[in-house]
C-alpha atoms as a PDB file:
ATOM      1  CA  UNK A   1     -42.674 -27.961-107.617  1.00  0.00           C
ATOM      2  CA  UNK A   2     -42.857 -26.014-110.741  1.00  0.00           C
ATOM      3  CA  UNK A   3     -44.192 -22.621-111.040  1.00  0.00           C
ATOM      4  CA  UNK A   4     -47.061 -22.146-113.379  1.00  0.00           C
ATOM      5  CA  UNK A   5     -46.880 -18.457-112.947  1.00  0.00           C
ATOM      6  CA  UNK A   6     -47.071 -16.380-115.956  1.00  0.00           C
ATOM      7  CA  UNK A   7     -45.295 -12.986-113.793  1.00  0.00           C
ATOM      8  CA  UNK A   8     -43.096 -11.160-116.166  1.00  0.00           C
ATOM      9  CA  UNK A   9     -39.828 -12.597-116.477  1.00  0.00           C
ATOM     10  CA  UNK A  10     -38.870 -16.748-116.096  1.00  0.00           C
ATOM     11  CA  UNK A  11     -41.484 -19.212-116.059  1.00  0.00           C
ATOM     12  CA  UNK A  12     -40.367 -22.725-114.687  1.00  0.00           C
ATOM     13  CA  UNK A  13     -39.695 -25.410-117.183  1.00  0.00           C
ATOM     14  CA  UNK A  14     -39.265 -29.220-116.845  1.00  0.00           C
ATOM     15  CA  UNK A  15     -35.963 -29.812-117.717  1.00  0.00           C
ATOM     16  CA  UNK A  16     -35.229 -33.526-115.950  1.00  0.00           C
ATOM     17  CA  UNK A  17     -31.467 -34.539-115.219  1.00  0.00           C
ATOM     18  CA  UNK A  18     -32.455 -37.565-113.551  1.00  0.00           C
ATOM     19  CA  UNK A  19     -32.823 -40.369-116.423  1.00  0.00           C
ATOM     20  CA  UNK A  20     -36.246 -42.090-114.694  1.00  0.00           C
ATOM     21  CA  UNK A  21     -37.791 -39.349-113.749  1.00  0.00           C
ATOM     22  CA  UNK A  22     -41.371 -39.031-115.222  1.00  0.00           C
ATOM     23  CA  UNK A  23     -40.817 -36.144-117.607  1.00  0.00           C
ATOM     24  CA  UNK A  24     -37.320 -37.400-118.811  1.00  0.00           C
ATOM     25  CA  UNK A  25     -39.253 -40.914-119.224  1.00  0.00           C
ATOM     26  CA  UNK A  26     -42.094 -39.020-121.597  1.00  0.00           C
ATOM     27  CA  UNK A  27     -39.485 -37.260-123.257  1.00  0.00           C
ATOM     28  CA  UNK A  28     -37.465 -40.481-124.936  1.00  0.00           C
ATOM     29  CA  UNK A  29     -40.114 -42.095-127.101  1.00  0.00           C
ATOM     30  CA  UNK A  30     -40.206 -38.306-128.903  1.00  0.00           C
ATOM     31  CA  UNK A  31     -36.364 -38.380-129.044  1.00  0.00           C
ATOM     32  CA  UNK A  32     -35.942 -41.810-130.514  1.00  0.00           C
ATOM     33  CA  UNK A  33     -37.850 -41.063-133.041  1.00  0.00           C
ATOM     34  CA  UNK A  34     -37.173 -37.640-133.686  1.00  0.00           C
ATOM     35  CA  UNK A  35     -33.466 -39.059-133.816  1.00  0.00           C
ATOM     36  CA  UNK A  36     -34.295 -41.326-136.617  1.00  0.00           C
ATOM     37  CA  UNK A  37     -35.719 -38.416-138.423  1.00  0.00           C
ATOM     38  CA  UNK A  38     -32.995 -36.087-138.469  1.00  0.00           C
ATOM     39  CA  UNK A  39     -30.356 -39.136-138.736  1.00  0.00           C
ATOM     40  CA  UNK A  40     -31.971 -39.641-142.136  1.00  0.00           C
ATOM     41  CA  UNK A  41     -31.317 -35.860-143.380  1.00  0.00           C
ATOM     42  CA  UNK A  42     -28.080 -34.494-144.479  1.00  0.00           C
ATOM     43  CA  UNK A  43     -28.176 -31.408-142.853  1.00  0.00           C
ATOM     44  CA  UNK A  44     -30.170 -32.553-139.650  1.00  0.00           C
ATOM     45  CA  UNK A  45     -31.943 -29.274-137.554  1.00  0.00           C
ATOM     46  CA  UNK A  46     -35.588 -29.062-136.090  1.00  0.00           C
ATOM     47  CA  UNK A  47     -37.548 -26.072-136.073  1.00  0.00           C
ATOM     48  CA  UNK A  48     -39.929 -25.848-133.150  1.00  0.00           C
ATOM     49  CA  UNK A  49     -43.386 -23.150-133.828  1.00  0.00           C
ATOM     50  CA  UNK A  50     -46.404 -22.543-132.856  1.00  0.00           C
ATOM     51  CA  UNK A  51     -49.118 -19.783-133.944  1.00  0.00           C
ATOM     52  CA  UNK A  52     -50.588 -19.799-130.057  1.00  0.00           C
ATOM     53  CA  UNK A  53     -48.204 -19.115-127.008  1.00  0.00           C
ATOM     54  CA  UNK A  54     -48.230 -20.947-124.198  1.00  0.00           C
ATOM     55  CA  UNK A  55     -47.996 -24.740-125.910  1.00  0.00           C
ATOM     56  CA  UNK A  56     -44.975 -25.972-124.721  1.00  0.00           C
ATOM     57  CA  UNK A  57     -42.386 -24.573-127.649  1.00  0.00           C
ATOM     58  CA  UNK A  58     -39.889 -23.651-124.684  1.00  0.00           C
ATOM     59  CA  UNK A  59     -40.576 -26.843-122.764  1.00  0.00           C
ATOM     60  CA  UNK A  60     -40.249 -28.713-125.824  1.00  0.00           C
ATOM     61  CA  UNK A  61     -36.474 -26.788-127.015  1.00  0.00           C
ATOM     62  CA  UNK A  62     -35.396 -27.494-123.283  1.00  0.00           C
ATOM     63  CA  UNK A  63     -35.771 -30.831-122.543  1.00  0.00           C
ATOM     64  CA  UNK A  64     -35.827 -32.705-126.579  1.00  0.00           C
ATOM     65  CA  UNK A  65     -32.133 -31.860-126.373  1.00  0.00           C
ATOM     66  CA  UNK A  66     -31.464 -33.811-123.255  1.00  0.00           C
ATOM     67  CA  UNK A  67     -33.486 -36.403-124.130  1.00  0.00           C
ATOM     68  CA  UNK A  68     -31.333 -36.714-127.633  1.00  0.00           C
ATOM     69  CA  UNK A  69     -28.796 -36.516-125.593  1.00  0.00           C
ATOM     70  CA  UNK A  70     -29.621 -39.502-122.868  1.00  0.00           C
ATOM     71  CA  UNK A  71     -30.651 -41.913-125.507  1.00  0.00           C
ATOM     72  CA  UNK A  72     -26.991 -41.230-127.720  1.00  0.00           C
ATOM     73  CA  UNK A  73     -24.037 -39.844-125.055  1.00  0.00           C
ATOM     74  CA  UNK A  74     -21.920 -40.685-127.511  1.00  0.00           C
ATOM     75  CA  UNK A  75     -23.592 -37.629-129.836  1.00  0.00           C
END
């Protein structure tokens, strides 16, 4: 289970290493197309923001990285 605490230090992320598990399964629609994006650009990077905390900008920086990453290994 993942802690939803919000205690000073760590809070628990999703960040899936098995390829069917729900999360890493949510994740891959985002990467394949996010993956198409950057392909396109010469100079490919991705800026994740948000003007509120708490809406996923860690989650998101965690696990769009491994889900590049399990739709191209080759990358």
């Amino acid at each position: 289970m993942i802690s939803k605490s919000r205690a000073e230090g760590w809070i628990g992320r999703i960040c899936p290493v098995e390829p069917e598990a729900h999360a890493a399964v949510r994740f891959r629609p985002l990467a394949v197309r996010m993956r198409s994006l950057l392909d396109d650009r010469r100079k490919p990077s991705l800026l994740v923001t948000s003007s509120i905390s708490g809406q996923g900008k860690t989650t998101l920086s965690c696990n769009l990285p491994i889900a590049l990453a399990s739709i191209a290994p080759s990358c």
